[in-house]
PDB file of N, CA and C in Angstrom:
ATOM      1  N   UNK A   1     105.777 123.182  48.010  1.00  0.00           N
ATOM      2  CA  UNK A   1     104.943 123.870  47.057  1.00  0.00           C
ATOM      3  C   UNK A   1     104.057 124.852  47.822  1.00  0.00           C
ATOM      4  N   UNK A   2     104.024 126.182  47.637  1.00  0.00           N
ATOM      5  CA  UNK A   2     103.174 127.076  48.041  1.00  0.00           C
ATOM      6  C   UNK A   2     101.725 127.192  47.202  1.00  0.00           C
ATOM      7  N   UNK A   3     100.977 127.128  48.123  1.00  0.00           N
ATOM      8  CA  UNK A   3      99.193 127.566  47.285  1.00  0.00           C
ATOM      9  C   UNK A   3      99.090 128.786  48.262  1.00  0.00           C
ATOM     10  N   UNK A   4      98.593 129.695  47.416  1.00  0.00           N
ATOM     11  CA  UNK A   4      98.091 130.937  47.744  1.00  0.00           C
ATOM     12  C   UNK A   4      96.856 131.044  48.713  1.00  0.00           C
ATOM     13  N   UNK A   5      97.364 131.653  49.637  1.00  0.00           N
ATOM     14  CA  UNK A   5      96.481 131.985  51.093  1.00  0.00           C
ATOM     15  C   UNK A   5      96.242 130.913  52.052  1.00  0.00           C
ATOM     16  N   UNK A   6      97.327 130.259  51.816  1.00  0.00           N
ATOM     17  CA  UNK A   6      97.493 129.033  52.719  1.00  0.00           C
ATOM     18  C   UNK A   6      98.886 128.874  53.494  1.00  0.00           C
ATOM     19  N   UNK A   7      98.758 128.458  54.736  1.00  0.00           N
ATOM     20  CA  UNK A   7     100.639 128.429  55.618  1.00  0.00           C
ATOM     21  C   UNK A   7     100.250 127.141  55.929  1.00  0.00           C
ATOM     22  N   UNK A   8     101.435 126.367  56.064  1.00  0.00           N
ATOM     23  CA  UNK A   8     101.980 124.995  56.594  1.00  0.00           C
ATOM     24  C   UNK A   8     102.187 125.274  58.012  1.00  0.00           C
ATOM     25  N   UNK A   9     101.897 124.179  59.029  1.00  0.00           N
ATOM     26  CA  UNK A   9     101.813 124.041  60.237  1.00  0.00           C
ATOM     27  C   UNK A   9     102.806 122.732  60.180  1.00  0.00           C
ATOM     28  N   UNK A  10     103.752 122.965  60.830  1.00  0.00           N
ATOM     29  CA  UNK A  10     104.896 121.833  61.467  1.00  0.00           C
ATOM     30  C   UNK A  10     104.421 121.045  62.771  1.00  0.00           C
ATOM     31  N   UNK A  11     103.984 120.263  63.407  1.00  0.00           N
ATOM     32  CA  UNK A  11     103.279 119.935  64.640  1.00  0.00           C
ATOM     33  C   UNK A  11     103.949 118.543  64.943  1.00  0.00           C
ATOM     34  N   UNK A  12     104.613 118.394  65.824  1.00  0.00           N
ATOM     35  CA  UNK A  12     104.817 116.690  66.662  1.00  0.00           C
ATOM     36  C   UNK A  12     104.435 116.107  67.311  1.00  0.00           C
ATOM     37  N   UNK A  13     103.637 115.400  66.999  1.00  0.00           N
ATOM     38  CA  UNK A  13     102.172 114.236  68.143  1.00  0.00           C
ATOM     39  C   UNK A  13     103.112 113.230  68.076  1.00  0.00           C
ATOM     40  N   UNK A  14     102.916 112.123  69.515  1.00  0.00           N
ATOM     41  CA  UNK A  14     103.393 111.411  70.540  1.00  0.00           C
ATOM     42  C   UNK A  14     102.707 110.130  69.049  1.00  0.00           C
ATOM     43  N   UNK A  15     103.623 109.305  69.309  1.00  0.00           N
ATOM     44  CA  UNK A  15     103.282 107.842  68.397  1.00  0.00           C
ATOM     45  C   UNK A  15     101.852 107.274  68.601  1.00  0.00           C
ATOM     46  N   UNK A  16     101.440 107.767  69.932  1.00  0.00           N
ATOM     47  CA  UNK A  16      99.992 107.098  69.971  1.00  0.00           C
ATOM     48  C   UNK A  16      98.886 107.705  69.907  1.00  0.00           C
ATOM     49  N   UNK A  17      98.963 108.938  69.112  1.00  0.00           N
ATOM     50  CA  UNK A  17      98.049 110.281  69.175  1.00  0.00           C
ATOM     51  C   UNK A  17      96.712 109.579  67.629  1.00  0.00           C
ATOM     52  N   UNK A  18      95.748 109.868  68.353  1.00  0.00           N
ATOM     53  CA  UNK A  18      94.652 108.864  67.190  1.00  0.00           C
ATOM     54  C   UNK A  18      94.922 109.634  66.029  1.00  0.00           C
ATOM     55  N   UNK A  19      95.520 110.576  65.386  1.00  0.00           N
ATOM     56  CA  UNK A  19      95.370 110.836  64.199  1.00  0.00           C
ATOM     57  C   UNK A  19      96.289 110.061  63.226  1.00  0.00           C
ATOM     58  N   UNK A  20      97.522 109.513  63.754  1.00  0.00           N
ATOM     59  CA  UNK A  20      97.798 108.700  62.983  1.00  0.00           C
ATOM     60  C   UNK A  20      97.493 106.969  62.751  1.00  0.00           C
ATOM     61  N   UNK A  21      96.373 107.315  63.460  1.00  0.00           N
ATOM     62  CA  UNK A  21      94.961 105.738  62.942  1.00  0.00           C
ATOM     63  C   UNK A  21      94.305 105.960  61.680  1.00  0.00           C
ATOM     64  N   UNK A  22      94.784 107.025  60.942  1.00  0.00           N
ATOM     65  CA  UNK A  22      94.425 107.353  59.577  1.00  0.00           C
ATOM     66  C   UNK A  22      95.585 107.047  58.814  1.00  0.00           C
ATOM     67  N   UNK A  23      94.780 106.575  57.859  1.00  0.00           N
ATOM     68  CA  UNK A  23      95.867 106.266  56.249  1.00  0.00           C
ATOM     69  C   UNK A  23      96.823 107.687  55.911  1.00  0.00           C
ATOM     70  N   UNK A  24      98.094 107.236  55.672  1.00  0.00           N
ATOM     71  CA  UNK A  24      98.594 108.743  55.218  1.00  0.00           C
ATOM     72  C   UNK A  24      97.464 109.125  53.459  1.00  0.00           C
ATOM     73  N   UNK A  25      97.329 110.482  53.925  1.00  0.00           N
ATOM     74  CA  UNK A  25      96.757 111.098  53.155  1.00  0.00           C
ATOM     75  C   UNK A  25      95.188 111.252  53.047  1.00  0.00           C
ATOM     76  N   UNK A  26      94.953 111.140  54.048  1.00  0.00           N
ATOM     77  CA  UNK A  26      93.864 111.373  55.230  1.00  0.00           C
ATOM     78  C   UNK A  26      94.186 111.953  56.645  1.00  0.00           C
ATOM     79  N   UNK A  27      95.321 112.408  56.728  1.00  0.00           N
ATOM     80  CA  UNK A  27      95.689 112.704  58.154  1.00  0.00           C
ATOM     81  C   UNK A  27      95.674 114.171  58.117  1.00  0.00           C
ATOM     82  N   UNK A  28      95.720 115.045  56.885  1.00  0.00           N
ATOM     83  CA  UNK A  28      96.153 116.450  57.053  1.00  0.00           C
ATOM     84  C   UNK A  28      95.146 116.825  56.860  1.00  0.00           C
ATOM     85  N   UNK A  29      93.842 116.420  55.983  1.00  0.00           N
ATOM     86  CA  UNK A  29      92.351 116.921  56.500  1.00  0.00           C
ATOM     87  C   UNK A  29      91.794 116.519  57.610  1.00  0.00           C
ATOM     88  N   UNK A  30      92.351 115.152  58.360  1.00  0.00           N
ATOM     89  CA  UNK A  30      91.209 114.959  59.613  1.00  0.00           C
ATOM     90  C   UNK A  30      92.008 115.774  60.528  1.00  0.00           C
ATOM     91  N   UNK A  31      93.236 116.307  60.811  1.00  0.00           N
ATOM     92  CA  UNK A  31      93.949 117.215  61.576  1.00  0.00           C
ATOM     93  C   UNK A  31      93.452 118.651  61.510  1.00  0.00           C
ATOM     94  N   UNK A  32      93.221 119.295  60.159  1.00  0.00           N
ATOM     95  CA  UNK A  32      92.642 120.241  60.044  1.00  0.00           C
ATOM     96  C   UNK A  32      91.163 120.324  60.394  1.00  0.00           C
ATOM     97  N   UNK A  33      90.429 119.034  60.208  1.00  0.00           N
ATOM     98  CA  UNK A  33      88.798 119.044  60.694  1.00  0.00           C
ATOM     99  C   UNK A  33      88.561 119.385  62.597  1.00  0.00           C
ATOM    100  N   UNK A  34      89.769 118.722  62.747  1.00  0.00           N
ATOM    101  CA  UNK A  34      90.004 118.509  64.451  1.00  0.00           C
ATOM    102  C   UNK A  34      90.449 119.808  64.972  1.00  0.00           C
ATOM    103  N   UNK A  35      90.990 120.262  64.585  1.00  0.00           N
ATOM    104  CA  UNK A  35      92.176 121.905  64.884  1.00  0.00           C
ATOM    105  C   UNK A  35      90.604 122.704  64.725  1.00  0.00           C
ATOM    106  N   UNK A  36      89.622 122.349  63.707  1.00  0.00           N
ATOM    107  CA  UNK A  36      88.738 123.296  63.357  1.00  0.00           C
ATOM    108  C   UNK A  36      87.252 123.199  64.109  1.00  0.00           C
ATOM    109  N   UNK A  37      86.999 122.056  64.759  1.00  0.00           N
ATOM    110  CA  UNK A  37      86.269 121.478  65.766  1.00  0.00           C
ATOM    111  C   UNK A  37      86.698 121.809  66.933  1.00  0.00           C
ATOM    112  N   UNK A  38      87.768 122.052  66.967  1.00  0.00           N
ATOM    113  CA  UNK A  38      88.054 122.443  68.647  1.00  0.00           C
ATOM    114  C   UNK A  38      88.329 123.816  69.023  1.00  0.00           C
ATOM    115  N   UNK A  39      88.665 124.643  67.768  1.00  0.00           N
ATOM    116  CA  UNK A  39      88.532 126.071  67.833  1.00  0.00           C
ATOM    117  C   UNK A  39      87.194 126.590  68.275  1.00  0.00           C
ATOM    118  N   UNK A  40      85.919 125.840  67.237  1.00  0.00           N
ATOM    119  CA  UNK A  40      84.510 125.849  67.228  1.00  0.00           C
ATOM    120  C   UNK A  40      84.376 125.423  68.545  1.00  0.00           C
ATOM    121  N   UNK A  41      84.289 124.586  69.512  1.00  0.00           N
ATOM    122  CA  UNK A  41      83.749 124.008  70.617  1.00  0.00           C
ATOM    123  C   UNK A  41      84.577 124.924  71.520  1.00  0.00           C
ATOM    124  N   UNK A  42      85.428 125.507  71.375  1.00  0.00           N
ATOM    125  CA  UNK A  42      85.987 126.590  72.652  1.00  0.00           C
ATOM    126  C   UNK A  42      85.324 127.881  72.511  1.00  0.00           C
ATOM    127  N   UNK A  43      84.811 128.188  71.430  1.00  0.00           N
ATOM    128  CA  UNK A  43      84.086 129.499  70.908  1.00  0.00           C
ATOM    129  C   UNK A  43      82.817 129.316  71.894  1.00  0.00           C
ATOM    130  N   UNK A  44      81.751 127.808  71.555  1.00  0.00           N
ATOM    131  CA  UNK A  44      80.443 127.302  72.647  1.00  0.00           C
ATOM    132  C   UNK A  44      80.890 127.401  73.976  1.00  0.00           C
ATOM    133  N   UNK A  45      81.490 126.947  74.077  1.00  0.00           N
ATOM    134  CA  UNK A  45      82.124 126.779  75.567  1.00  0.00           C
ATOM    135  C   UNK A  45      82.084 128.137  76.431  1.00  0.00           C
ATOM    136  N   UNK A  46      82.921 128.967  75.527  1.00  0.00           N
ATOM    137  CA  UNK A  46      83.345 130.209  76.001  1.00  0.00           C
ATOM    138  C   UNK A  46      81.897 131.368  76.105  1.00  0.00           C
ATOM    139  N   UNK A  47      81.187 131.038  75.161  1.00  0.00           N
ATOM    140  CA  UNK A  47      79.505 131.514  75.023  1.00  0.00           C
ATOM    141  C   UNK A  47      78.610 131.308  76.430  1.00  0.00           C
ATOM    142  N   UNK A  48      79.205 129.816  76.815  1.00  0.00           N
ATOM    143  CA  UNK A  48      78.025 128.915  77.673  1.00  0.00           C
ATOM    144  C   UNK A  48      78.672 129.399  79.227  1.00  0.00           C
ATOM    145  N   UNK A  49      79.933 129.748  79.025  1.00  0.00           N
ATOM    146  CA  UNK A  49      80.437 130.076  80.789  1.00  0.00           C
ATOM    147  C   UNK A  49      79.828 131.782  80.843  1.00  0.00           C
ATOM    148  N   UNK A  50      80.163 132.488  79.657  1.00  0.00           N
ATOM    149  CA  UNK A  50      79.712 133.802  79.991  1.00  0.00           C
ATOM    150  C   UNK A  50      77.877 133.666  80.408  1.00  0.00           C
ATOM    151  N   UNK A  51      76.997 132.409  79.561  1.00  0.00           N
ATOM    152  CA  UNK A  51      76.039 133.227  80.198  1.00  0.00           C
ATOM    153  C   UNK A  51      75.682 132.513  81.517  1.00  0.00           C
ATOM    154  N   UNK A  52      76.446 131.454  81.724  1.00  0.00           N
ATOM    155  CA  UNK A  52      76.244 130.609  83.544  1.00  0.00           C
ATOM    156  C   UNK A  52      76.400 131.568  84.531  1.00  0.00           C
ATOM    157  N   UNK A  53      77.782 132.967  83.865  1.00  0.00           N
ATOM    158  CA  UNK A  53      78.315 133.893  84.992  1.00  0.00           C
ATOM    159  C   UNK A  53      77.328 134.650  85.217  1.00  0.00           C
ATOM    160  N   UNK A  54      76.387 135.098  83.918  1.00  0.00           N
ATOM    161  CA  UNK A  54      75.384 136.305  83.918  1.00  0.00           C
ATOM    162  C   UNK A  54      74.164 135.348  84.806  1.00  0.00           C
ATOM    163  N   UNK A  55      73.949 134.686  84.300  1.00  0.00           N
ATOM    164  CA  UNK A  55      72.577 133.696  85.330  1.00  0.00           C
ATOM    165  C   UNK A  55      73.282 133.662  86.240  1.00  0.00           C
ATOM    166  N   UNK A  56      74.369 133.431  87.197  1.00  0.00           N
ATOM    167  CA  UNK A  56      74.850 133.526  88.407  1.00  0.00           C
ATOM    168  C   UNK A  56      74.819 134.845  89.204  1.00  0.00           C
ATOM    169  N   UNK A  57      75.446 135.888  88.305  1.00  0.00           N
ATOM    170  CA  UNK A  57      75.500 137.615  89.019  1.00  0.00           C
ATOM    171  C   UNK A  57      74.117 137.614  89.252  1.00  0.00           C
ATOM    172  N   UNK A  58      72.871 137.114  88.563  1.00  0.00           N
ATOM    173  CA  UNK A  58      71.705 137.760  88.318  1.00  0.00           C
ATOM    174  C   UNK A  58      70.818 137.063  89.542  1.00  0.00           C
ATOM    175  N   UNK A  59      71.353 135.862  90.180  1.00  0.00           N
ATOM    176  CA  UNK A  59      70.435 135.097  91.121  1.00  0.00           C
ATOM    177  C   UNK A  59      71.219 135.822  92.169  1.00  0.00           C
ATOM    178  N   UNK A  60      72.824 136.045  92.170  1.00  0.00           N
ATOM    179  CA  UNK A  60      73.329 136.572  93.304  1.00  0.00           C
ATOM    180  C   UNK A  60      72.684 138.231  93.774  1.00  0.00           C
ATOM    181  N   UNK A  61      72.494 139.004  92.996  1.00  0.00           N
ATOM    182  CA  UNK A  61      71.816 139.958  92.967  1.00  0.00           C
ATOM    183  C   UNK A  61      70.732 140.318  93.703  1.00  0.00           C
ATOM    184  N   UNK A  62      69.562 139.052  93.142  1.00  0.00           N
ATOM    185  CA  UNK A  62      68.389 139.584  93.666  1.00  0.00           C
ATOM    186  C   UNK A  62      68.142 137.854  94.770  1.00  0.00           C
ATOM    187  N   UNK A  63      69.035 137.848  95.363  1.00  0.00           N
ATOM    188  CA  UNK A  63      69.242 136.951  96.562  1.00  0.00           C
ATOM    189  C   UNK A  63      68.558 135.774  95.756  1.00  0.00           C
ATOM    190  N   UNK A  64      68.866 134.992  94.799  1.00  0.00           N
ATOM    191  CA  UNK A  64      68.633 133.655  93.732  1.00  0.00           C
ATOM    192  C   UNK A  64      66.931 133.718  94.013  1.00  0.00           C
ATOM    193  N   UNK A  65      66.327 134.592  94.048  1.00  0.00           N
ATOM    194  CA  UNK A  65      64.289 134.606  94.048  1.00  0.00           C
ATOM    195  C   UNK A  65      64.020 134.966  92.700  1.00  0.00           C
ATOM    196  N   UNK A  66      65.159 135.066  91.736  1.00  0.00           N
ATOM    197  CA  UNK A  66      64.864 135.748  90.093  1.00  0.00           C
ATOM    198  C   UNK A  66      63.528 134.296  89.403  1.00  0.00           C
ATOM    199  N   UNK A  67      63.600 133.452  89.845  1.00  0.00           N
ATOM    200  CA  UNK A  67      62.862 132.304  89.502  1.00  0.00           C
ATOM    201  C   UNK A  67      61.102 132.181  90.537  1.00  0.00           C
ATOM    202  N   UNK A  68      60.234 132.162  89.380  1.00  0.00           N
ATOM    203  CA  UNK A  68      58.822 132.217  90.332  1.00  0.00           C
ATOM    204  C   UNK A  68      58.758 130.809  91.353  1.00  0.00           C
ATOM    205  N   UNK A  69      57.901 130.665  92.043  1.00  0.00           N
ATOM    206  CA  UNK A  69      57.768 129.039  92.478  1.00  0.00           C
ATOM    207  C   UNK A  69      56.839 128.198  91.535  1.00  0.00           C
ATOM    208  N   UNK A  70      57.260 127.722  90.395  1.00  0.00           N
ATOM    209  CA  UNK A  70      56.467 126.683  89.324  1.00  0.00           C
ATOM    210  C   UNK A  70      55.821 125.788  89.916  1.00  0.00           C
ATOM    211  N   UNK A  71      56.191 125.201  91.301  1.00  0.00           N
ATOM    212  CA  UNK A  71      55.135 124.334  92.059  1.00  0.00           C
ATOM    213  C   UNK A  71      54.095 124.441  92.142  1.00  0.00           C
ATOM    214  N   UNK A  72      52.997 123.630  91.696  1.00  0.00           N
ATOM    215  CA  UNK A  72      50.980 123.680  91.723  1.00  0.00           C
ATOM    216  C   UNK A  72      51.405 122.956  92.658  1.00  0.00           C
ATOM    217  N   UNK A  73      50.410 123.333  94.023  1.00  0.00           N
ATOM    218  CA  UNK A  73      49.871 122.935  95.051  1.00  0.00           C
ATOM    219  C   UNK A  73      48.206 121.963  94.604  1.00  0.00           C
ATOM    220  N   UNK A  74      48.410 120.776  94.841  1.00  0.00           N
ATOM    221  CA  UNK A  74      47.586 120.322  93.989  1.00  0.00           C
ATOM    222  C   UNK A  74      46.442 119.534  95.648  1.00  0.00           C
ATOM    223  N   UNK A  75      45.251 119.724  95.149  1.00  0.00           N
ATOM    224  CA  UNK A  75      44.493 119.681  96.331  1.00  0.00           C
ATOM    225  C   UNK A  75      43.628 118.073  96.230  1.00  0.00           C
ATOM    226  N   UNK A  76      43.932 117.321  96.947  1.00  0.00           N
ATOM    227  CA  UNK A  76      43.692 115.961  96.818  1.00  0.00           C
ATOM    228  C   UNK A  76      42.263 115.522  96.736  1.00  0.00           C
ATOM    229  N   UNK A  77      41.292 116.401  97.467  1.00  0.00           N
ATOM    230  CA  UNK A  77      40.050 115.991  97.553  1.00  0.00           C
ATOM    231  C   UNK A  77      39.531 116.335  95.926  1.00  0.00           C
ATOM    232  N   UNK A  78      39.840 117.567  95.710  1.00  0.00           N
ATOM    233  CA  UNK A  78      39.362 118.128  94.437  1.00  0.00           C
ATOM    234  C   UNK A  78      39.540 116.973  93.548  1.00  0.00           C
ATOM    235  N   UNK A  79      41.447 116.623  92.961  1.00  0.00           N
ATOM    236  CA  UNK A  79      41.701 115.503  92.305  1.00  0.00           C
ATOM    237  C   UNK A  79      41.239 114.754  92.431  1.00  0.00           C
ATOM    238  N   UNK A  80      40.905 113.865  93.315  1.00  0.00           N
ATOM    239  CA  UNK A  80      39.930 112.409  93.218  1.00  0.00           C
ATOM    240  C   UNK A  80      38.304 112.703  93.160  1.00  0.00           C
ATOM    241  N   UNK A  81      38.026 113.914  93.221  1.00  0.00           N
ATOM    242  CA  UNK A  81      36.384 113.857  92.541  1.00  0.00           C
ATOM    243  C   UNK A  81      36.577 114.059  90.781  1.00  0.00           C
ATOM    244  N   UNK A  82      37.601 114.076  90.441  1.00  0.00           N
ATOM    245  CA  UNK A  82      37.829 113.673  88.786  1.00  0.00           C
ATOM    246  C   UNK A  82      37.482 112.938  88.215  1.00  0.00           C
TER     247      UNK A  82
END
């Protein structure tokens, strides 16, 4: 049966592939939820390496000093008259 704006996917998973730990007729939405979760998480993925490369070119650049020193030098006598 054809529904409009929709194609059938033919696919052969190995007998022990977790999607068929679902009841038939639950398997072709949690397949499609999964196909659609992992499209989504390669999209993040693919986001999160481009900007590791740009924070990488950008420390390689300016010899990795792009970061201030956040360390307080904290002066002991001062602290214990607190």
């Amino acid at each position: 049966m054809a529904r409009k704006g929709l194609k059938r996917l033919e696919i052969w998973l190995p007998d022990n592939h977790p999607i068929w730990q679902y009841p038939p007729g639950q398997r072709s939405p949690m397949a499609r939820e999964m196909l659609d979760l992992a499209l989504y998480l390669e999209k993040r993925l693919r986001r999160l390496e481009e900007k590791l490369d740009t924070l990488s070119r950008s420390e390689t650049t300016d010899g990795g000093n792009s970061r201030e020193d956040t360390t307080a030098s904290i002066n002991p006598d001062l602290f214990l008259e607190l």
